[in-house]
C-alpha atoms as a PDB file:
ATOM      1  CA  UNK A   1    -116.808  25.368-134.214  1.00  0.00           C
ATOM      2  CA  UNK A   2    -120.174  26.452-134.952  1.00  0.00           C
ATOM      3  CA  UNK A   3    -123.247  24.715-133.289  1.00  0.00           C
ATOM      4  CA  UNK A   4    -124.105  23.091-136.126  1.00  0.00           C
ATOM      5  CA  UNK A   5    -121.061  21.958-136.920  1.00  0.00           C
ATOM      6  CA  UNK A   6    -118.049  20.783-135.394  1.00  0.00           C
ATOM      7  CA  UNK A   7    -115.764  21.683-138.225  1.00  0.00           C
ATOM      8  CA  UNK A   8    -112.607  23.800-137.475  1.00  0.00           C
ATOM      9  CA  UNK A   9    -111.387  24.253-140.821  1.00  0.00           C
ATOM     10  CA  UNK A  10    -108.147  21.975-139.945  1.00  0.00           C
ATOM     11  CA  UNK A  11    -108.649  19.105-141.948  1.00  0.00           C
ATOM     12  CA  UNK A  12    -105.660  17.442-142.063  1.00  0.00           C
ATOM     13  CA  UNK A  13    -106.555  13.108-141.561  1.00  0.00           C
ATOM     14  CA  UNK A  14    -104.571  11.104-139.983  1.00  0.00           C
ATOM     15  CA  UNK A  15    -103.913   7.439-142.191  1.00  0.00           C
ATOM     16  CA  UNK A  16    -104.248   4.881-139.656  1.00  0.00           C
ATOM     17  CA  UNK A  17    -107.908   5.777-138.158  1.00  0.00           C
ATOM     18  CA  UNK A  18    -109.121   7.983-141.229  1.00  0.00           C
ATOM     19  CA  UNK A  19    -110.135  10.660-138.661  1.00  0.00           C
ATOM     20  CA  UNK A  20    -109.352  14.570-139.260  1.00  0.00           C
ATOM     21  CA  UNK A  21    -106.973  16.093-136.665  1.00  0.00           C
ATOM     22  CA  UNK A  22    -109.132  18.960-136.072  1.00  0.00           C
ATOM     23  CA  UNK A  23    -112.400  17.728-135.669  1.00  0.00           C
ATOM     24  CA  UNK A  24    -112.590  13.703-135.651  1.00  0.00           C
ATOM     25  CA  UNK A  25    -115.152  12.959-138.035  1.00  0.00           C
ATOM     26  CA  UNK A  26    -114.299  10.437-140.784  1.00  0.00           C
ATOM     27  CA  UNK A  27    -114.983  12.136-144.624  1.00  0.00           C
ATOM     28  CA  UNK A  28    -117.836   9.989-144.902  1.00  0.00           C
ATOM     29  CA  UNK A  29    -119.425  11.069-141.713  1.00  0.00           C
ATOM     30  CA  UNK A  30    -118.121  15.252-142.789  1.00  0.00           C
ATOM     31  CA  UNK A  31    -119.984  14.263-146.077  1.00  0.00           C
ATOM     32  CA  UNK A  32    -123.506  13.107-144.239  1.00  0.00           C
ATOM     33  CA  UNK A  33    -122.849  15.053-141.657  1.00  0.00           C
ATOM     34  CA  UNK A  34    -126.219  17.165-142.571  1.00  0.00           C
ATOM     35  CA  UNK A  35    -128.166  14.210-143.150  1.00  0.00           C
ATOM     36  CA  UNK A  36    -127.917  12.809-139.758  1.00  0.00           C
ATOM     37  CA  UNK A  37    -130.307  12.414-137.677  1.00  0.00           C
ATOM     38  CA  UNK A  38    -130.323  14.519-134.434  1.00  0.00           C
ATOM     39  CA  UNK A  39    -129.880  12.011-131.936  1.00  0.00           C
ATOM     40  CA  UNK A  40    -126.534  10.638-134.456  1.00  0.00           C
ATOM     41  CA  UNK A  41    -125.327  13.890-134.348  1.00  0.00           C
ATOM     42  CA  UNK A  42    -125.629  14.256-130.525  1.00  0.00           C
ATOM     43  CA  UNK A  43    -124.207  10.719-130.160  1.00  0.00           C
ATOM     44  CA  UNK A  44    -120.916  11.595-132.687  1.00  0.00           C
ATOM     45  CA  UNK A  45    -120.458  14.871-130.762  1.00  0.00           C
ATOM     46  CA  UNK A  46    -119.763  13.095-127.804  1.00  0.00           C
ATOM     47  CA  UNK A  47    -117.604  10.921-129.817  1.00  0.00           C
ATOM     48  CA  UNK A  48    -115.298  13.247-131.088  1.00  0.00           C
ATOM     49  CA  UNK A  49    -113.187  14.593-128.303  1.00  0.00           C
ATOM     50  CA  UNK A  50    -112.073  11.000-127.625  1.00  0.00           C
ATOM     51  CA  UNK A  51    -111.159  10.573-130.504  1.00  0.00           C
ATOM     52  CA  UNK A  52    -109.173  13.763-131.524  1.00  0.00           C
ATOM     53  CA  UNK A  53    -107.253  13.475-128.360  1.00  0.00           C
ATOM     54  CA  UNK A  54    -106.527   9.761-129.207  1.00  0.00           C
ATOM     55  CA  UNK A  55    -105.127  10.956-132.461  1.00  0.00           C
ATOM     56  CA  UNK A  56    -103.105  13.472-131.217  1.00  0.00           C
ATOM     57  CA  UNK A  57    -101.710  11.133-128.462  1.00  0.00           C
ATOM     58  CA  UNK A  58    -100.465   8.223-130.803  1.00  0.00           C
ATOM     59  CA  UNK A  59     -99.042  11.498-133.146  1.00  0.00           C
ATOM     60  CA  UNK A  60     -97.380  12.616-130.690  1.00  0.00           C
ATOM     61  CA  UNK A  61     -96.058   9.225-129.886  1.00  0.00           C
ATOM     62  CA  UNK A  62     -95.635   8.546-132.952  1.00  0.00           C
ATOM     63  CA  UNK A  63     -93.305  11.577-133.651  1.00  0.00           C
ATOM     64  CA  UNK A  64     -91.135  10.611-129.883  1.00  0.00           C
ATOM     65  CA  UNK A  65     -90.325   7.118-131.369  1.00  0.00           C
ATOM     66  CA  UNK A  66     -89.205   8.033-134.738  1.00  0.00           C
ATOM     67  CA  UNK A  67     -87.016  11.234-133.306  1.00  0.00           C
ATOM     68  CA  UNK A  68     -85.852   8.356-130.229  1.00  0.00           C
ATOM     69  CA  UNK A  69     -87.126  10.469-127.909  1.00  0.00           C
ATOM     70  CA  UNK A  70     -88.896   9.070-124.922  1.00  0.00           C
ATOM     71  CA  UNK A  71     -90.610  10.846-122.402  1.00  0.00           C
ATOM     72  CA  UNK A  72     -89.916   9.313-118.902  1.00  0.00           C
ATOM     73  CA  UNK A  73     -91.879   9.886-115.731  1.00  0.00           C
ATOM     74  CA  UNK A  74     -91.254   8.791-112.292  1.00  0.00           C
ATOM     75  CA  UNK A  75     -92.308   8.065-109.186  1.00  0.00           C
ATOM     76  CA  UNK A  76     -91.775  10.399-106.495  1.00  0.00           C
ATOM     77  CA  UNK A  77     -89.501   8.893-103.633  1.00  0.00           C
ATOM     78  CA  UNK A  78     -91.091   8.000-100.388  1.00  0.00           C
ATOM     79  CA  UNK A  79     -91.346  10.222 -97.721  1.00  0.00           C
ATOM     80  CA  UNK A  80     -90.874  12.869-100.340  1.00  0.00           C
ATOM     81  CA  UNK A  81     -93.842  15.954-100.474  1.00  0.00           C
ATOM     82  CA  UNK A  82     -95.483  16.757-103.313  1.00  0.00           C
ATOM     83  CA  UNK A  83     -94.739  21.039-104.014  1.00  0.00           C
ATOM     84  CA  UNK A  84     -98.395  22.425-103.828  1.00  0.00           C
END
């Protein structure tokens, strides 16, 4: 990712939430993405790892579910210690 630009030449969008994989921009915001204003630009930045790690959540999900595989976690047992 350059400074400039938070493009890293993924660009692979995912078809519920129109947002690219690698980055999280929408193509309209990767097509204005130079005509922003700064403080839009600032305000997406902080924008985008949110989203690209909610994409790659409800992917990953997504991909579990459709294989039937479920991942399962559970408590640990009282009285038990945690391994450090």
């Amino acid at each position: 990712m350059r400074k400039d630009n938070p493009c890293i030449s993924v660009c692979e969008f995912d078809g519920r939430t129109g947002w690219c994989l690698g980055c999280g921009r929408t193509i309209p915001e990767i097509r204005e993405w130079q005509k922003l204003t700064p403080y839009r630009r600032t305000a997406l930045l902080r924008e985008l790892p949110r989203r690209v790690k909610q994409v790659r959540t409800d992917n990953e999900a997504s991909r579990n579910q459709a294989t039937g595989r479920v991942r399962r976690t559970f408590p640990a047992p009282s009285g038990s210690k945690r391994p450090n």
